[in-house]
N, C-alpha and C. Protein backbone atom coordinates (compact mmCIF):
# COMPACT_ATOMS: atom_id res chain seq x y z
N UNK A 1 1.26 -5.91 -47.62
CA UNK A 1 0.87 -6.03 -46.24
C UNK A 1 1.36 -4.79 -45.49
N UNK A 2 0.69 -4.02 -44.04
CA UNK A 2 0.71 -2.73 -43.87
C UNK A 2 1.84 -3.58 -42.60
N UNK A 3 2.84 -2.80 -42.69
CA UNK A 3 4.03 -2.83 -41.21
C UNK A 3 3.34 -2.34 -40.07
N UNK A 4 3.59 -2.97 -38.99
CA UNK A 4 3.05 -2.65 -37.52
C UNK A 4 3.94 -2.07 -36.75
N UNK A 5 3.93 -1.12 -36.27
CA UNK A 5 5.09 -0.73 -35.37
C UNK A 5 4.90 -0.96 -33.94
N UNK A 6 5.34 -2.09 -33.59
CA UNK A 6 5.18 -2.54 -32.31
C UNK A 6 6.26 -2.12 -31.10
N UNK A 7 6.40 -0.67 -31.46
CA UNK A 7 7.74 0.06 -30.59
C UNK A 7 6.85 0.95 -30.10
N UNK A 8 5.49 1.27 -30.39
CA UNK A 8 4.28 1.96 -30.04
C UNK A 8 3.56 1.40 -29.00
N UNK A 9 3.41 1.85 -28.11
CA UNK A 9 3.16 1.76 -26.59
C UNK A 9 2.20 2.58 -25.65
N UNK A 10 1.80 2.10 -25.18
CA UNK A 10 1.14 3.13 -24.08
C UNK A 10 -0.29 2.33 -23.19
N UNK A 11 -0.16 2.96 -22.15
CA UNK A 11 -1.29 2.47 -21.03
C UNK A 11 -2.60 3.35 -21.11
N UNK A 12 -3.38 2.87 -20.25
CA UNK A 12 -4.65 3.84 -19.85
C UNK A 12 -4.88 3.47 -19.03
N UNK A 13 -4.78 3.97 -17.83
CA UNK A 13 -4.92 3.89 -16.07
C UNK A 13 -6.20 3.92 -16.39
N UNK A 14 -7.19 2.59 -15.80
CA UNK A 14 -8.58 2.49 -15.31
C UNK A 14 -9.02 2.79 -13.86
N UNK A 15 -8.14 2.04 -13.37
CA UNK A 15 -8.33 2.38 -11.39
C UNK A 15 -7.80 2.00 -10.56
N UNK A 16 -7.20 2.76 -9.34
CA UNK A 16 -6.51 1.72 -8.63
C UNK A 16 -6.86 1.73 -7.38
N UNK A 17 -7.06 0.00 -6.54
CA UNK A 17 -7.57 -0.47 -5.53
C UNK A 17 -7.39 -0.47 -4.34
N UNK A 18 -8.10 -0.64 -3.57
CA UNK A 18 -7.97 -0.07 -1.94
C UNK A 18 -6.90 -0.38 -1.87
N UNK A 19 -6.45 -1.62 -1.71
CA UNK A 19 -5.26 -2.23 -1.84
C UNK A 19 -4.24 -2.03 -2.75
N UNK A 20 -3.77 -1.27 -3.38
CA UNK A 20 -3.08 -0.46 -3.92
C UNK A 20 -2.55 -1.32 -5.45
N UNK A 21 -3.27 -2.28 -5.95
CA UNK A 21 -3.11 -2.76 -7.42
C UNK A 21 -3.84 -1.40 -8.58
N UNK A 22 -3.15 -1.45 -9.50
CA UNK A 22 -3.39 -0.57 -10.63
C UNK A 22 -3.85 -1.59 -11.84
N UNK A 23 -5.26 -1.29 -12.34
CA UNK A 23 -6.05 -1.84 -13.46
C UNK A 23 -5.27 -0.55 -14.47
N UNK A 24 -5.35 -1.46 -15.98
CA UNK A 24 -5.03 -0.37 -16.68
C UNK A 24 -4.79 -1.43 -18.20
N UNK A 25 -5.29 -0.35 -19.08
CA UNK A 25 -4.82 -1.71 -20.30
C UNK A 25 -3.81 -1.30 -20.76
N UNK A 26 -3.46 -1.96 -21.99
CA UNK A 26 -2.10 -1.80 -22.31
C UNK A 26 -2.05 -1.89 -23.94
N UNK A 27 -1.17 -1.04 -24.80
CA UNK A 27 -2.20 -1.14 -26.23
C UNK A 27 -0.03 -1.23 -26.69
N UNK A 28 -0.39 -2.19 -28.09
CA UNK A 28 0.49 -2.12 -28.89
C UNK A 28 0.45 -2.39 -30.17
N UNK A 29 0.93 -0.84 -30.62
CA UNK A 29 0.55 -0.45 -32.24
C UNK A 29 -0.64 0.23 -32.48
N UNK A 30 -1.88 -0.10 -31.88
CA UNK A 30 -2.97 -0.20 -32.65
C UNK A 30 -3.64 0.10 -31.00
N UNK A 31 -4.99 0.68 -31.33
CA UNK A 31 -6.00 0.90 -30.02
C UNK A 31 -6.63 0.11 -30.20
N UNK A 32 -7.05 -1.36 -31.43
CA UNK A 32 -7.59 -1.90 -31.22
C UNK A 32 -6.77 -2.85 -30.64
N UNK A 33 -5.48 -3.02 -30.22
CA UNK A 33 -4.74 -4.13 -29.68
C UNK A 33 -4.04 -3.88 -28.69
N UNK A 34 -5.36 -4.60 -27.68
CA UNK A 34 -4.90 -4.11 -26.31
C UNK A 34 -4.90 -5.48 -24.94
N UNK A 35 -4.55 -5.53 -23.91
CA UNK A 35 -5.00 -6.26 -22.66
C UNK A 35 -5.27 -5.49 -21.59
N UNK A 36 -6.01 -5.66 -20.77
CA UNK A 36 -6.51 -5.77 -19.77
C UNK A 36 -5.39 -6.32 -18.67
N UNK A 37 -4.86 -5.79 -17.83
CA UNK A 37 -4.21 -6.15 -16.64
C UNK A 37 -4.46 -5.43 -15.46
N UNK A 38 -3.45 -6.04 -14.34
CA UNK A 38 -4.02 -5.63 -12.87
C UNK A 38 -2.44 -6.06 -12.13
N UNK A 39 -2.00 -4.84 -11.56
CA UNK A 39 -0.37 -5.27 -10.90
C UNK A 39 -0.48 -4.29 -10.15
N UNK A 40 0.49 -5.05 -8.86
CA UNK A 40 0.79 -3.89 -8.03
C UNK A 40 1.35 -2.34 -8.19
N UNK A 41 1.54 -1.31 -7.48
CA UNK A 41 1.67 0.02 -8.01
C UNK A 41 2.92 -0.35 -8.63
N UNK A 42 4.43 -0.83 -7.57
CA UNK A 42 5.66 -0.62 -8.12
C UNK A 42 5.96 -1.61 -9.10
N UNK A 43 5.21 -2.76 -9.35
CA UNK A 43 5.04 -3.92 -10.50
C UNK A 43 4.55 -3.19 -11.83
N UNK A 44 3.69 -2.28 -11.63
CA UNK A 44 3.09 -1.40 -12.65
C UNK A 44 4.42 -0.68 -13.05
N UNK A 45 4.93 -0.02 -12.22
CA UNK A 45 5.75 1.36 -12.89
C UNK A 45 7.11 0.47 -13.86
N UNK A 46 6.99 -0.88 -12.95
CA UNK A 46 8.45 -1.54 -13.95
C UNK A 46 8.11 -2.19 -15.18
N UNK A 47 6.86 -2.21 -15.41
CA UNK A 47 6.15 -3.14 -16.04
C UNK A 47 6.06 -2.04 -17.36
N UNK A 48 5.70 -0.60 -16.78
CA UNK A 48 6.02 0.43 -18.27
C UNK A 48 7.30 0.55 -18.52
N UNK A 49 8.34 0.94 -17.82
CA UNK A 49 9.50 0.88 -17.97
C UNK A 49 10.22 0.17 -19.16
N UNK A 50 10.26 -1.67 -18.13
CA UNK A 50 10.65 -2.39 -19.58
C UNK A 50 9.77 -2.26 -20.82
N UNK A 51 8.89 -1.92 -20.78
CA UNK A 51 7.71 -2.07 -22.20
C UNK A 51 7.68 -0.29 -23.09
N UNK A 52 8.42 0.35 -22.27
CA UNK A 52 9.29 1.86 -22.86
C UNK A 52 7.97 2.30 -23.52
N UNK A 53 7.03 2.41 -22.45
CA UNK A 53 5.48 2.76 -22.12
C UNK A 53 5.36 4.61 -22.59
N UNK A 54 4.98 5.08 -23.69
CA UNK A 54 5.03 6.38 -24.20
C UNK A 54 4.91 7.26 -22.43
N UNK A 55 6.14 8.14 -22.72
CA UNK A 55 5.89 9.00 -21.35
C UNK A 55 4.42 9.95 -21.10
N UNK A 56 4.20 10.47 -22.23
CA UNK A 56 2.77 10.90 -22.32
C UNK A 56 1.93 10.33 -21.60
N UNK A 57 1.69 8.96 -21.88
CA UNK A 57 0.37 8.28 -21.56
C UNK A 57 0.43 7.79 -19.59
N UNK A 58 2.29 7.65 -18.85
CA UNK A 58 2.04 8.09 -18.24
C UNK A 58 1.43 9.35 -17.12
N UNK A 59 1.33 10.20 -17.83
CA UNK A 59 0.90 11.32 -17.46
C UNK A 59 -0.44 10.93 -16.54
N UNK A 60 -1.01 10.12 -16.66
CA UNK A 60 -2.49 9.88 -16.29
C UNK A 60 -2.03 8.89 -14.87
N UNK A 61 -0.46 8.27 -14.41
CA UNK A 61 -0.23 8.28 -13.25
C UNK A 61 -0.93 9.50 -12.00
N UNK A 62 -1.08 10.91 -12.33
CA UNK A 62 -0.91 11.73 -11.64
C UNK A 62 -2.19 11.59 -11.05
N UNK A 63 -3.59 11.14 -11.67
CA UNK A 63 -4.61 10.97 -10.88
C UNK A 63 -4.97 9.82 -9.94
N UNK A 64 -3.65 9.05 -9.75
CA UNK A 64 -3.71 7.59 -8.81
C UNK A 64 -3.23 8.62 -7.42
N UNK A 65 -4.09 8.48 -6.67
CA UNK A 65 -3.21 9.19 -5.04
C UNK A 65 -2.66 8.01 -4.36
């Protein structure tokens, strides 16, 4: 059986709303294993934090104004 490394992390900012919630999925291990979520901006940033969200993939913060 193939080991999963579920210490592998990372987001993909989809969009964020007038109202200032951030869509964005969320992948672990695998790009095929992902969710779909929706949290406020500073709910978002803690939400990568604890989940030690690859710093890279924040990078794509920079296009939310």
């Amino acid at each position: 059986m193939t080991q999963v490394n579920t210490n592998k992390r990372w987001v993909q900012v989809l969009s964020e709303t007038a109202n200032g919630f951030i869509e964005f999925k969320f992948f672990v291990a695998d790009a095929d294993l992902c969710v779909e979520l929706i949290l406020p901006k500073t709910a978002f940033k803690e939400f990568c934090d604890m989940n030690n969200v690859a710093k890279e993939s924040l990078a794509s913060l920079t296009r939310i104004k």
